[in-house]
Protein backbone atom coordinates (compact mmCIF):
# COMPACT_ATOMS: atom_id res chain seq x y z
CA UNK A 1 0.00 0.00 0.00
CA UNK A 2 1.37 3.60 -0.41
CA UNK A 3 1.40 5.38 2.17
CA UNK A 4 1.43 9.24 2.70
CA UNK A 5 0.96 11.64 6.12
CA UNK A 6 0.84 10.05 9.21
CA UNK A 7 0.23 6.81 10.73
CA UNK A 8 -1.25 5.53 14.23
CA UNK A 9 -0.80 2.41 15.47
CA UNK A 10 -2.80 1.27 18.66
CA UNK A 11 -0.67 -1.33 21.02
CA UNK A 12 -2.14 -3.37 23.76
CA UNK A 13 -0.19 -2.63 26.97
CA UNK A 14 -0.64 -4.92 29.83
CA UNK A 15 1.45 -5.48 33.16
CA UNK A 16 5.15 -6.51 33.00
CA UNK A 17 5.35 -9.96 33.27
CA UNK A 18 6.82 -10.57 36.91
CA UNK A 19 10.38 -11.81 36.47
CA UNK A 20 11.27 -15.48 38.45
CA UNK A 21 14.96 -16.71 37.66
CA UNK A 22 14.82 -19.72 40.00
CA UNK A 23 11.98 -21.46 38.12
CA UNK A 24 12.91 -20.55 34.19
CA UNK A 25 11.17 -23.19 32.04
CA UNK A 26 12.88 -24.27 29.16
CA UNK A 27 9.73 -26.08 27.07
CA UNK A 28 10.35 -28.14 24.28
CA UNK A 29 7.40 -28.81 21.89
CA UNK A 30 5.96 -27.45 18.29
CA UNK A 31 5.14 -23.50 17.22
CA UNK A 32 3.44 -21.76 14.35
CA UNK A 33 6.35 -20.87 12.85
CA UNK A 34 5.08 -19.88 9.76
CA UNK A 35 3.56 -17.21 11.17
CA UNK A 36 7.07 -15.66 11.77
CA UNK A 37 9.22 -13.62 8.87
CA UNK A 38 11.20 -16.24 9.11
CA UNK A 39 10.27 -19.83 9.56
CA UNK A 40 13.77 -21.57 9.43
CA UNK A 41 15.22 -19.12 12.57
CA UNK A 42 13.28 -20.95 14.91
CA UNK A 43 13.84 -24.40 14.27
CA UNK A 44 15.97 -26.76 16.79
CA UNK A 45 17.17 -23.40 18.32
CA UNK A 46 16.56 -22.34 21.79
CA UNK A 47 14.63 -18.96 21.88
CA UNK A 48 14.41 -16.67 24.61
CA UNK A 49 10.72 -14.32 25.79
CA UNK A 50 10.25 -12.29 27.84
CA UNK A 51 6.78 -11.25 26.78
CA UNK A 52 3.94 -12.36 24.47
CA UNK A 53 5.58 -9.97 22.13
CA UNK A 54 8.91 -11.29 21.92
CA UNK A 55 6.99 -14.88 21.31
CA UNK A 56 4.86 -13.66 18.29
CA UNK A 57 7.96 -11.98 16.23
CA UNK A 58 10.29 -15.00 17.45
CA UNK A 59 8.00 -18.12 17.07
CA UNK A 60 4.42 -17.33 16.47
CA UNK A 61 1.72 -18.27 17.99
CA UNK A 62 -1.76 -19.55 17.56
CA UNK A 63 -5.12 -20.57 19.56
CA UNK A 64 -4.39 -23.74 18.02
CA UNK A 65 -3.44 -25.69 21.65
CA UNK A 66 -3.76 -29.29 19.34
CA UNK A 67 -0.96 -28.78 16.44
CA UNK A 68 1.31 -26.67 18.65
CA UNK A 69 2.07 -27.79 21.89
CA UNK A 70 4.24 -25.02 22.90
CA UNK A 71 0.88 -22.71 22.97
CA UNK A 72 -0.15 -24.55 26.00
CA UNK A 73 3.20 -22.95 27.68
CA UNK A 74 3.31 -19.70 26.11
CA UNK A 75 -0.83 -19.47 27.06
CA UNK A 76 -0.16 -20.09 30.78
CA UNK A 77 2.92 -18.12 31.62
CA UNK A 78 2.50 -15.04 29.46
CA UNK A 79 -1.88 -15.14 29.42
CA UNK A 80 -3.00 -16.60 32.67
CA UNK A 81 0.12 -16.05 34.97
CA UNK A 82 2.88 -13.08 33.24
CA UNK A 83 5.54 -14.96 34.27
CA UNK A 84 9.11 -14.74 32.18
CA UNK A 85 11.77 -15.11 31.25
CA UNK A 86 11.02 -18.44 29.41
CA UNK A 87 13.27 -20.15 27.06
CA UNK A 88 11.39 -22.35 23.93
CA UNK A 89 12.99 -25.62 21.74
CA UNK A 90 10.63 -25.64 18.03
CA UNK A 91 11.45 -29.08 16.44
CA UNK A 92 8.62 -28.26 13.96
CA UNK A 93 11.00 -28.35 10.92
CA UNK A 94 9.19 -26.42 7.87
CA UNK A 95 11.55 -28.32 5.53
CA UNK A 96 10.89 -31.52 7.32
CA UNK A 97 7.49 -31.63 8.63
CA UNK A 98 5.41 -30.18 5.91
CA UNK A 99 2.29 -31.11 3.22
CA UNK A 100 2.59 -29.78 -0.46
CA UNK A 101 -0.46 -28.90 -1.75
CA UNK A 102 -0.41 -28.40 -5.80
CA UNK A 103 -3.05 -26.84 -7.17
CA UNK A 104 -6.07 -24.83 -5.91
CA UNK A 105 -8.56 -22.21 -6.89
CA UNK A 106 -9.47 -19.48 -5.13
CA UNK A 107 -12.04 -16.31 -5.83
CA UNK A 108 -11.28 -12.74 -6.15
CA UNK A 109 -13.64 -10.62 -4.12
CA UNK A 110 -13.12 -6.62 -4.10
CA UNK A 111 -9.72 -7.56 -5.11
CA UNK A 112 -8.81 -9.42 -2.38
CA UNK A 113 -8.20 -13.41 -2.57
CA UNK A 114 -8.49 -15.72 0.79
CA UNK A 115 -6.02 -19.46 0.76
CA UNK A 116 -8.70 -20.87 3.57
CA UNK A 117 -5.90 -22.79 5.13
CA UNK A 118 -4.05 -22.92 8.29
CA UNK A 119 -0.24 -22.96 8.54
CA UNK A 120 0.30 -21.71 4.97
CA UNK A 121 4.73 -20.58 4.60
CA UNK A 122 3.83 -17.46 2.55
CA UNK A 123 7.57 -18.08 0.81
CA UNK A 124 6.19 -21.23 -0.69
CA UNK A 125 2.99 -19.76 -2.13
CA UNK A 126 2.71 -19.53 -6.04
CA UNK A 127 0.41 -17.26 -7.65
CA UNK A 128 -0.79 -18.22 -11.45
CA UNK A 129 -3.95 -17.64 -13.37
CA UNK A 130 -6.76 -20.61 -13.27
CA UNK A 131 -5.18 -22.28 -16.51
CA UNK A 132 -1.73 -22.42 -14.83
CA UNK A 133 0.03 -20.89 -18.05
CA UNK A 134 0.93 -17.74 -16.41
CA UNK A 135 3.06 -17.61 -12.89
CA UNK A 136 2.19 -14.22 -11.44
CA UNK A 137 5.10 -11.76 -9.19
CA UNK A 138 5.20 -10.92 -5.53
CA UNK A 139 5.15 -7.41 -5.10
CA UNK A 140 4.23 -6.35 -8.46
CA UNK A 141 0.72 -8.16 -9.03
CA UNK A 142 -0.48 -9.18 -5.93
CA UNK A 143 0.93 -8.31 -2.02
CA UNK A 144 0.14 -11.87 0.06
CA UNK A 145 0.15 -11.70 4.33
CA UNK A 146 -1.92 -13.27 7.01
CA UNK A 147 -4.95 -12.36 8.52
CA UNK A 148 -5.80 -12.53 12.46
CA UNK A 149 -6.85 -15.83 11.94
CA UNK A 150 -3.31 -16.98 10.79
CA UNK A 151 -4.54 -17.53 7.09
CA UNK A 152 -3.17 -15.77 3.80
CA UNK A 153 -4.79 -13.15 2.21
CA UNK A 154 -3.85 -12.36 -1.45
CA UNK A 155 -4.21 -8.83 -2.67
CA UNK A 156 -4.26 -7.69 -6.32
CA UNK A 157 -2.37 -5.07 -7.52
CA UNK A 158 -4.15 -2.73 -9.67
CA UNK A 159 -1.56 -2.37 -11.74
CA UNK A 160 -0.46 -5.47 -12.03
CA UNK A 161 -1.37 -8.85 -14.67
CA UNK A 162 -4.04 -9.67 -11.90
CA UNK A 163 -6.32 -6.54 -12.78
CA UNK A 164 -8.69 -8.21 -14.71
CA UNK A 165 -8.60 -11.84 -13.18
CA UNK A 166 -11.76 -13.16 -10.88
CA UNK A 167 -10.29 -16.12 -10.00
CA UNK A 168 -6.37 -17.52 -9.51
CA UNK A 169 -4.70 -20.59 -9.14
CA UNK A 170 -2.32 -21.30 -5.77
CA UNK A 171 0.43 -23.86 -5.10
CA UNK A 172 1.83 -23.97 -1.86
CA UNK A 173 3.63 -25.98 1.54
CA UNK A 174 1.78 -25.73 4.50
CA UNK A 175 3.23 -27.07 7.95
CA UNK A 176 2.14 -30.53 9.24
CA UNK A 177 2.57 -30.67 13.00
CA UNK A 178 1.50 -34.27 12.76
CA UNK A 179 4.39 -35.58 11.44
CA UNK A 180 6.72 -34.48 14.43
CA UNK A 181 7.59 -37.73 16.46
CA UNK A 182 8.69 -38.11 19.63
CA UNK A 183 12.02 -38.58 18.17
CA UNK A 184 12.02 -35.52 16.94
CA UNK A 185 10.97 -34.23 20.73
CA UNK A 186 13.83 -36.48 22.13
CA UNK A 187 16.21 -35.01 19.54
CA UNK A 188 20.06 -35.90 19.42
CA UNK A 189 23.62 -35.16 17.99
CA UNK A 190 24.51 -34.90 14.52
CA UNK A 191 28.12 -35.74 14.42
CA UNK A 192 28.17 -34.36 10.81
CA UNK A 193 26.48 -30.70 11.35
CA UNK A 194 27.79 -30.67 14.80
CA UNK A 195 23.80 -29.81 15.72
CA UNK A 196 22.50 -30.56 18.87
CA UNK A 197 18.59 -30.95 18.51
CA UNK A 198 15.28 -31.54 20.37
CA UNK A 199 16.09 -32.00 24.60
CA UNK A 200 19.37 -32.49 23.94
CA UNK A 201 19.59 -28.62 23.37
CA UNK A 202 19.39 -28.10 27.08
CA UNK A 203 23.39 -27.94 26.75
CA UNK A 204 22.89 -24.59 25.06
CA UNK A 205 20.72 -22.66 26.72
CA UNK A 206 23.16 -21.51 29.87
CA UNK A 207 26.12 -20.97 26.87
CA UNK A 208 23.68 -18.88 24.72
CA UNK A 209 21.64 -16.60 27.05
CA UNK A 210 23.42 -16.66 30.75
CA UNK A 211 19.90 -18.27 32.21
CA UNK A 212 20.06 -21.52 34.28
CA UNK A 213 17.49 -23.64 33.77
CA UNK A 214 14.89 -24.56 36.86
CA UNK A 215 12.44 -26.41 34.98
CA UNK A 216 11.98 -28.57 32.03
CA UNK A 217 8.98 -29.85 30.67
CA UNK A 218 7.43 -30.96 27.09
CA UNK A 219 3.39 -30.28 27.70
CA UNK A 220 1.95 -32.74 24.59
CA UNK A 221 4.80 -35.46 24.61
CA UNK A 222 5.85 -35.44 28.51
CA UNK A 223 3.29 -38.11 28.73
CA UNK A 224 5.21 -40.56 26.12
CA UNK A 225 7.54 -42.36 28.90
CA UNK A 226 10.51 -42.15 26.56
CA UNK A 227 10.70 -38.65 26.56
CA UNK A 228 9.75 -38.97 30.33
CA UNK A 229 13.14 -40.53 30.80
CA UNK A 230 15.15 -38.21 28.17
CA UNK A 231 13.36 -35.27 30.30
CA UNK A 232 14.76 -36.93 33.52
CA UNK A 233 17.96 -37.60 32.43
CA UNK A 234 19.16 -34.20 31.35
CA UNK A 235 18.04 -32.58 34.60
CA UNK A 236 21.41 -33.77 36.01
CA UNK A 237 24.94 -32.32 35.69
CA UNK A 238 23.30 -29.46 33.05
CA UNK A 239 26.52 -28.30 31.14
CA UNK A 240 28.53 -30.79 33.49
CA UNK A 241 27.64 -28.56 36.95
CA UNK A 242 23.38 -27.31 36.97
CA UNK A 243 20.70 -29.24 37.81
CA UNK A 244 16.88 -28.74 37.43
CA UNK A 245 13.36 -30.32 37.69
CA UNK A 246 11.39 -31.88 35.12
CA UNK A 247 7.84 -30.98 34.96
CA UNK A 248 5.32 -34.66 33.41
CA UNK A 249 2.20 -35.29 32.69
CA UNK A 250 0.74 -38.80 33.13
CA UNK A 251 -1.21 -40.01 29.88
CA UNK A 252 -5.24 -39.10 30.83
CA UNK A 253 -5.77 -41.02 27.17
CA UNK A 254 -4.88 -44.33 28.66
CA UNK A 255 -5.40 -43.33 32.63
CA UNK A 256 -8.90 -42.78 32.72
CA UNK A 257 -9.73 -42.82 36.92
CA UNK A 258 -7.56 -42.12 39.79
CA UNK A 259 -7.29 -45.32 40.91
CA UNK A 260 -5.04 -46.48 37.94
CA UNK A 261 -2.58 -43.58 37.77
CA UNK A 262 -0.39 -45.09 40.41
CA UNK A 263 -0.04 -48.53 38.65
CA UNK A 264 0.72 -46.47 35.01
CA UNK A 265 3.24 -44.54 36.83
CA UNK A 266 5.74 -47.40 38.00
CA UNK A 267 5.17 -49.31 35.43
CA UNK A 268 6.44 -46.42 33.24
CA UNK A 269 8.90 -45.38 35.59
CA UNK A 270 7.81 -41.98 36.46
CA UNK A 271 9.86 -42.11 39.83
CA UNK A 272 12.58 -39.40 39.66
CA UNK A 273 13.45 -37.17 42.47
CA UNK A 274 13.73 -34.45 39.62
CA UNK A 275 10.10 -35.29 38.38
CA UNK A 276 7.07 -33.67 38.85
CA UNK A 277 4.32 -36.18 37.67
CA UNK A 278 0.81 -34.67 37.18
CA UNK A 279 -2.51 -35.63 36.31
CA UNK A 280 -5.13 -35.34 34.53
CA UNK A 281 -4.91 -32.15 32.10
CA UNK A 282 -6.53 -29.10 32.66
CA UNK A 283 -9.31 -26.73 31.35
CA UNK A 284 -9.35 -22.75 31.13
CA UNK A 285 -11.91 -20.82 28.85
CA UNK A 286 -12.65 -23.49 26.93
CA UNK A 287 -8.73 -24.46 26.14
CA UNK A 288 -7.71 -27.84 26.82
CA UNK A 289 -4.11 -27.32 28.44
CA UNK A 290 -1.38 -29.76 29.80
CA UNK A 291 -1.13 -29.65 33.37
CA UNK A 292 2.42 -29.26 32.95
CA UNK A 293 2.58 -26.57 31.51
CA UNK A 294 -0.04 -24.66 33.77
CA UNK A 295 1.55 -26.03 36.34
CA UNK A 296 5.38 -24.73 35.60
CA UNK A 297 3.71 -21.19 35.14
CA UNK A 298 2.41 -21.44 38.46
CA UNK A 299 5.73 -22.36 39.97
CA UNK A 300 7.33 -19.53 38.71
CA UNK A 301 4.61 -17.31 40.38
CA UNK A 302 5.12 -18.81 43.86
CA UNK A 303 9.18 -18.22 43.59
CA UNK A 304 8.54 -14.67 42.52
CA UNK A 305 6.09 -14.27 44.98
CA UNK A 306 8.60 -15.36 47.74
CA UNK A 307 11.86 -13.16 46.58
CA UNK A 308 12.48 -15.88 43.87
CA UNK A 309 14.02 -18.10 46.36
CA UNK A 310 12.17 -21.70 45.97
CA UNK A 311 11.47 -22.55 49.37
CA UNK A 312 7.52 -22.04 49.40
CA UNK A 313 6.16 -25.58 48.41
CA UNK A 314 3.99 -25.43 45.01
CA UNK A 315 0.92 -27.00 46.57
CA UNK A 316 -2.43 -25.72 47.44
CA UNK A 317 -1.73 -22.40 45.74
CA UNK A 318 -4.65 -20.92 43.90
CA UNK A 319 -5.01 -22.54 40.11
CA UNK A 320 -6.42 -20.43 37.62
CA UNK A 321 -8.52 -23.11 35.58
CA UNK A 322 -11.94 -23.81 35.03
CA UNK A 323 -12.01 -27.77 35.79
CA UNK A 324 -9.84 -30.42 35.44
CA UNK A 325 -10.52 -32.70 32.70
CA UNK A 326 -8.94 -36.07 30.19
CA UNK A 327 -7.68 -35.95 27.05
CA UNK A 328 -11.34 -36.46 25.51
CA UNK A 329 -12.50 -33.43 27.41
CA UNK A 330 -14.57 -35.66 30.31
CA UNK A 331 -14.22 -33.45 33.72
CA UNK A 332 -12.80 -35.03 36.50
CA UNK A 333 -14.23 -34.52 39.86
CA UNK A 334 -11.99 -35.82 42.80
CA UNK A 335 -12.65 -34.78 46.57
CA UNK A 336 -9.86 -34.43 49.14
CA UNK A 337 -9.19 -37.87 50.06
CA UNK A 338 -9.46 -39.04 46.52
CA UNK A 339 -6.90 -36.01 45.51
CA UNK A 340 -4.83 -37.62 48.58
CA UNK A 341 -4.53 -40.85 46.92
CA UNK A 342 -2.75 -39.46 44.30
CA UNK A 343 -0.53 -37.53 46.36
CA UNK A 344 0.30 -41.27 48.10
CA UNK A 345 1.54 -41.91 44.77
CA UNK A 346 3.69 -39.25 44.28
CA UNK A 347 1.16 -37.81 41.73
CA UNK A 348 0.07 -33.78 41.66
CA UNK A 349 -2.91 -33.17 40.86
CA UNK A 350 -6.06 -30.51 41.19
CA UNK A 351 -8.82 -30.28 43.67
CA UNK A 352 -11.41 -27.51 43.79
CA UNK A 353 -11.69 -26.29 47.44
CA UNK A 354 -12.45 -22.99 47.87
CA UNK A 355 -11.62 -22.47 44.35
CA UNK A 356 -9.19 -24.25 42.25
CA UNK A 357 -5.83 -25.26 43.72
CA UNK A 358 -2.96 -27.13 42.57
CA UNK A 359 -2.69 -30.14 45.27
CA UNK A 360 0.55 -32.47 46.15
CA UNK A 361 3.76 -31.83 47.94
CA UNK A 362 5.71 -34.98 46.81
CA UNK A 363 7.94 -35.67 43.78
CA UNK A 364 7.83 -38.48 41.83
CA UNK A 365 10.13 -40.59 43.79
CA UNK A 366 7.66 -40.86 46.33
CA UNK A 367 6.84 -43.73 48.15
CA UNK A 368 9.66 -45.09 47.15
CA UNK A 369 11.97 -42.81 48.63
CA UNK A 370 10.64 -40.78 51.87
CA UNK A 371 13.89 -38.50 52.36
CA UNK A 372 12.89 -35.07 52.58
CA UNK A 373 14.83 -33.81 50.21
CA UNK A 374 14.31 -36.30 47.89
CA UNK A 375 10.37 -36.42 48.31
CA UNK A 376 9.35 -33.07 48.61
CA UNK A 377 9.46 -30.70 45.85
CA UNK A 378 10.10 -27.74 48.36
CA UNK A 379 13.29 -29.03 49.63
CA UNK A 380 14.46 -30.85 46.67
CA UNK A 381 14.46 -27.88 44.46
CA UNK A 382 16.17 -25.62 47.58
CA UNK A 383 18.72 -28.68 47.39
CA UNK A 384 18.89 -28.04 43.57
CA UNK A 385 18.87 -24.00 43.53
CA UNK A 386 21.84 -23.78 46.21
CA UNK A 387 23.45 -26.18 44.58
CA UNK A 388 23.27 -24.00 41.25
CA UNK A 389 23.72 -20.37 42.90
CA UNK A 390 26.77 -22.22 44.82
CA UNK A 391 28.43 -22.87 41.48
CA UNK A 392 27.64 -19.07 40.43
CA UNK A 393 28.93 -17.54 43.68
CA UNK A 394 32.18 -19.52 43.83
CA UNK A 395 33.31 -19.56 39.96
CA UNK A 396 35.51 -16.78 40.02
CA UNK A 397 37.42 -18.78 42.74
CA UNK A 398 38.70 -21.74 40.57
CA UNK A 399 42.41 -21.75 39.23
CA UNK A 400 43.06 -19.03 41.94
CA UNK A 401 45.70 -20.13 44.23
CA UNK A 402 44.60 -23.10 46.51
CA UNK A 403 45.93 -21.05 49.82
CA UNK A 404 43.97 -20.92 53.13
CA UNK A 405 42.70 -17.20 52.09
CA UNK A 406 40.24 -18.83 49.17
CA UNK A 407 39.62 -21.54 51.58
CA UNK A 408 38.25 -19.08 54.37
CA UNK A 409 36.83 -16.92 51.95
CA UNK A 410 34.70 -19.50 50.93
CA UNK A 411 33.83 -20.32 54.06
CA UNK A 412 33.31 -16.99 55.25
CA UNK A 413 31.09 -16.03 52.13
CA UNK A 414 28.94 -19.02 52.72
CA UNK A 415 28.02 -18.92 56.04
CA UNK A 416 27.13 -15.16 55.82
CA UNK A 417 25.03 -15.85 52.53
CA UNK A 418 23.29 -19.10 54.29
CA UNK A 419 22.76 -16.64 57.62
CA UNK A 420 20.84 -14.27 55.91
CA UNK A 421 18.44 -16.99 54.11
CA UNK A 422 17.63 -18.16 57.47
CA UNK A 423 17.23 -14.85 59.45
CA UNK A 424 14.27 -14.40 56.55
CA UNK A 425 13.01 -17.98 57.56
CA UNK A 426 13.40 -18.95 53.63
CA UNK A 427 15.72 -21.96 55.45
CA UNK A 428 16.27 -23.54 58.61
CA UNK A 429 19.89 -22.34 58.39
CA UNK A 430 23.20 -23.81 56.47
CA UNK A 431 26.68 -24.48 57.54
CA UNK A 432 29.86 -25.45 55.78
CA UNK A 433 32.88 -26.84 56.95
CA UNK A 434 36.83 -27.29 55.27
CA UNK A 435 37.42 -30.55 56.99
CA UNK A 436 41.18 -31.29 56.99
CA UNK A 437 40.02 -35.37 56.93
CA UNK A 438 38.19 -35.42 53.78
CA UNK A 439 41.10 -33.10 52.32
CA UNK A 440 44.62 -34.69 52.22
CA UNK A 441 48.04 -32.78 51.40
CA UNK A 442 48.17 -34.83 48.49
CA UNK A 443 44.77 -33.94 47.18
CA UNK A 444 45.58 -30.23 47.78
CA UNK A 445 48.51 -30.65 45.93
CA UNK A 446 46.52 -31.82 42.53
CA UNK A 447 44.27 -28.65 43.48
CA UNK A 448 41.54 -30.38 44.87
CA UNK A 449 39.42 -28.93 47.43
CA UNK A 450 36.35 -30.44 48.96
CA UNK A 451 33.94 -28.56 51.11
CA UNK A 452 30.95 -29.82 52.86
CA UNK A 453 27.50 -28.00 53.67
CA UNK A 454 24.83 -29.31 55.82
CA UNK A 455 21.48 -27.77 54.55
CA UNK A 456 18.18 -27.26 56.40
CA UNK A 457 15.37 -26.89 54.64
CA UNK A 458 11.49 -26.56 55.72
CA UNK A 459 9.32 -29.27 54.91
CA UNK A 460 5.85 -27.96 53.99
CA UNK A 461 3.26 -28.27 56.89
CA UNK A 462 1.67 -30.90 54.83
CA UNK A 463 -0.84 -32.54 57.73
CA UNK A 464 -2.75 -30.02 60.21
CA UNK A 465 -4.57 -31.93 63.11
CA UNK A 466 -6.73 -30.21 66.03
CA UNK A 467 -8.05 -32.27 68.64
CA UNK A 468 -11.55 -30.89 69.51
CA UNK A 469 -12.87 -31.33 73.04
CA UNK A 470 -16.07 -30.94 74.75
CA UNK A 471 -15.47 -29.14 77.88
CA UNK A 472 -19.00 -29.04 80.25
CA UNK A 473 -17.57 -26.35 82.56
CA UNK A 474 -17.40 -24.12 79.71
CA UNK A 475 -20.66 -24.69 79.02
CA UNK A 476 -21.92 -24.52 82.24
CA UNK A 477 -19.76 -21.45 83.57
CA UNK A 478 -22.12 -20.26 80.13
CA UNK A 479 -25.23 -21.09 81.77
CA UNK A 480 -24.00 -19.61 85.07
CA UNK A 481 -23.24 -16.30 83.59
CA UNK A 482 -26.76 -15.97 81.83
């Protein structure tokens, strides 16, 4: 369009998302990518956001929760909770994972021409007239963009070989988010490229953006036990030193009541300290969502809620859904003790008590393992996030001389930075110790220094009893005073 004088455009403003760096999710799943300018710049690449913004110029997105599974992620943090910053893995490969479609007519109308299609790349669209014989030109017969609902809209040219035409002829690719596989999820190493892709790009998000990972999660595949376990195993020695959580979903196609999620989780071996296993999905204005990924979004509200220090345990923390439902849509109704069951199994889930909740304190080790720090998510992820901000702190200090001054530096440091945790209750306290016995000359010698740093962390009041009495004198000292 030419354009002359002066423009306006109107920009929705909202709230800045509220900022939690001890719970960043890194999500892996499938975008609209050909809503972007450029498709192939967000393929098998991690991508930072910070706001809804950033995600519509970097990946796209769409209402479309089914095809693209990182909508459920992007939906909760930046639409029902603002939370950032929140790093995203597309493996939907517009080269790869795509449908051609070769020939199809479409009217003219005021001269504007609609492709009624969804995930149309606007780079593979041809233009020709209805017998084919004439290919028409970008920019000088016809302008081609997308309209709010994400398909393309052709316009003529009045000056251009369209002019005259009330009907055209389009070839074009459109994306097929069906064709991603878990494998593609999963991901790997191409020795060839040198590519990481998929979960294994977890490596590059801390080299890439400065951001430790807290939590990782794949809302839409999470529920496929092999990329369970990939999820499990990368939360562990992240770029050789960081760890983090890994946020499931238990499969609410196959698991159907309450009573069988326990069962489907050990026999898929959902039972990692590092896992959070939920069930069943969720429901919020009408949009079918992973619990995972409502659930991460939520996490990242409590930390920044609590000074973004992870202590404060994710349960009973008002949920902002609408019910609780399966993969077909059926609601789910569960009262406390049924909700409790779950919770035995080391399964979060939902109840609706005074409103919507979220509803478990244990990982998914539990009942195996009953250690506090291994059950509960509160203390495991304080276990994980000092462990993290430990490396951090202390970083500078390697390949400096291995002299008593870095030793009581450390030392020092520590138990001043663990002292003021605890004087804001956000632990029970922390002490560490340069023990001479677990540190020989000859180890000091090879520049090898071992500290160790006893931890205590609050378990969450999960259990409240009161013993009620009936006390007659109260009663009748009642009476008497009437």
């Amino acid at each position: 369009m030419y354009q002359h004088g002066i423009s306006i455009v109107e920009h929705q403003t909202g709230p800045e998302p509220v900022r939690s760096l001890s719970a960043v999710q890194v999500v892996f799943g499938t975008a609209p990518v050909h809503l972007i300018s450029d498709p192939a710049s967000a393929v098998n690449k991690p991508i930072l956001a910070n706001t809804m913004e950033d995600v519509k110029t970097k990946l796209g997105y769409s209402e479309d929760l089914e095809k693209y599974t990182l909508n459920h992620a992007v939906y909760a943090s930046f639409e029902l909770y603002n939370v950032a910053p929140i790093v995203f893995v597309n493996v939907l490969d517009p080269d790869v994972h795509k449908t051609d479609v070769p020939s199809k007519t479409v009217g003219i109308t005021k001269g504007i021409a609609l492709i009624d299609d969804e995930g149309v790349l606007l780079k593979k669209v041809v233009v020709k007239n209805v017998g084919g014989t004439t290919t028409y030109v970008k920019n000088t017969d016809y302008t081609i963009s997308f309209n709010e609902e994400g398909k393309p809209v052709i316009a003529v040219i009045v000056s251009g070989a369209i002019a005259a035409a009330t009907q055209l002829s389009v070839e074009y690719s459109k994306l097929d988010p069906d064709a991603v596989t878990k494998d593609d999820i999963i991901g790997g190493y191409d020795a060839g490229t040198g590519k990481y892709t998929g979960i294994e790009l977890i490596r590059s998000v801390y080299p890439q953006f400065n951001i430790l990972a807290a939590q990782l999660l794949a809302p839409g595949w999470s529920h496929e036990p092999d990329v369970a376990a990939v999820l499990s195993a990368k939360t562990v020695n992240i770029n050789g030193n960081f760890s983090a959580m890994n946020i499931l979903d238990i499969n609410s196609t196959t698991v159907k009541k309450y009573e069988d999620v326990a069962a489907w989780k050990e026999a898929n071996n959902y039972s990692d300290k590092q896992s959070v296993a939920l069930w069943p999905m969720v429901m919020k204005n009408g949009k079918k969502l992973w619990y995972s990924a409502v659930f991460a979004a939520r996490l990242a509200q409590t930390d920044a809620e609590n000074d973004d220090v992870p202590h404060v345990s994710p349960s009973n923390r008002p949920l902002k859904i609408d019910a609780k439902v399966l993969a077909d849509g059926t609601e789910v109704f569960l009262d406390q003790p049924e909700a409790n069951v779950l919770n035995g199994a080391g399964v979060v889930t939902a109840i609706n008590f005074n409103g919507w909740r979220t509803w478990g304190n244990n990982t998914a080790a539990y009942p195996e393992s009953t250690a506090p720090q291994d059950r509960f998510i509160a203390v495991r992820r304080v276990f994980q996030w000092w462990g993290n901000s430990f490396i951090l702190a202390y970083f500078d200090k390697v390949d400096n001389p291995a002299d008593t001054r870095l030793i009581e530096s450390v030392v020092d440091a520590e138990n001043i930075r663990a002292n003021g945790f605890a004087a804001q209750r956000q632990i029970a306290g922390a002490e560490i110790e340069f023990r001479e016995s677990m540190n020989p000359t000859e180890n000091l010698l090879n520049g090898k220094i071992v500290f160790i740093q006893r931890i205590g962390a609050f378990s969450p009041a999960e259990h409240i009893t009161n013993i009620l009495e009936f006390d007659p004198t109260i009663t009748a000292a009642a009476l008497g005073g009437a």
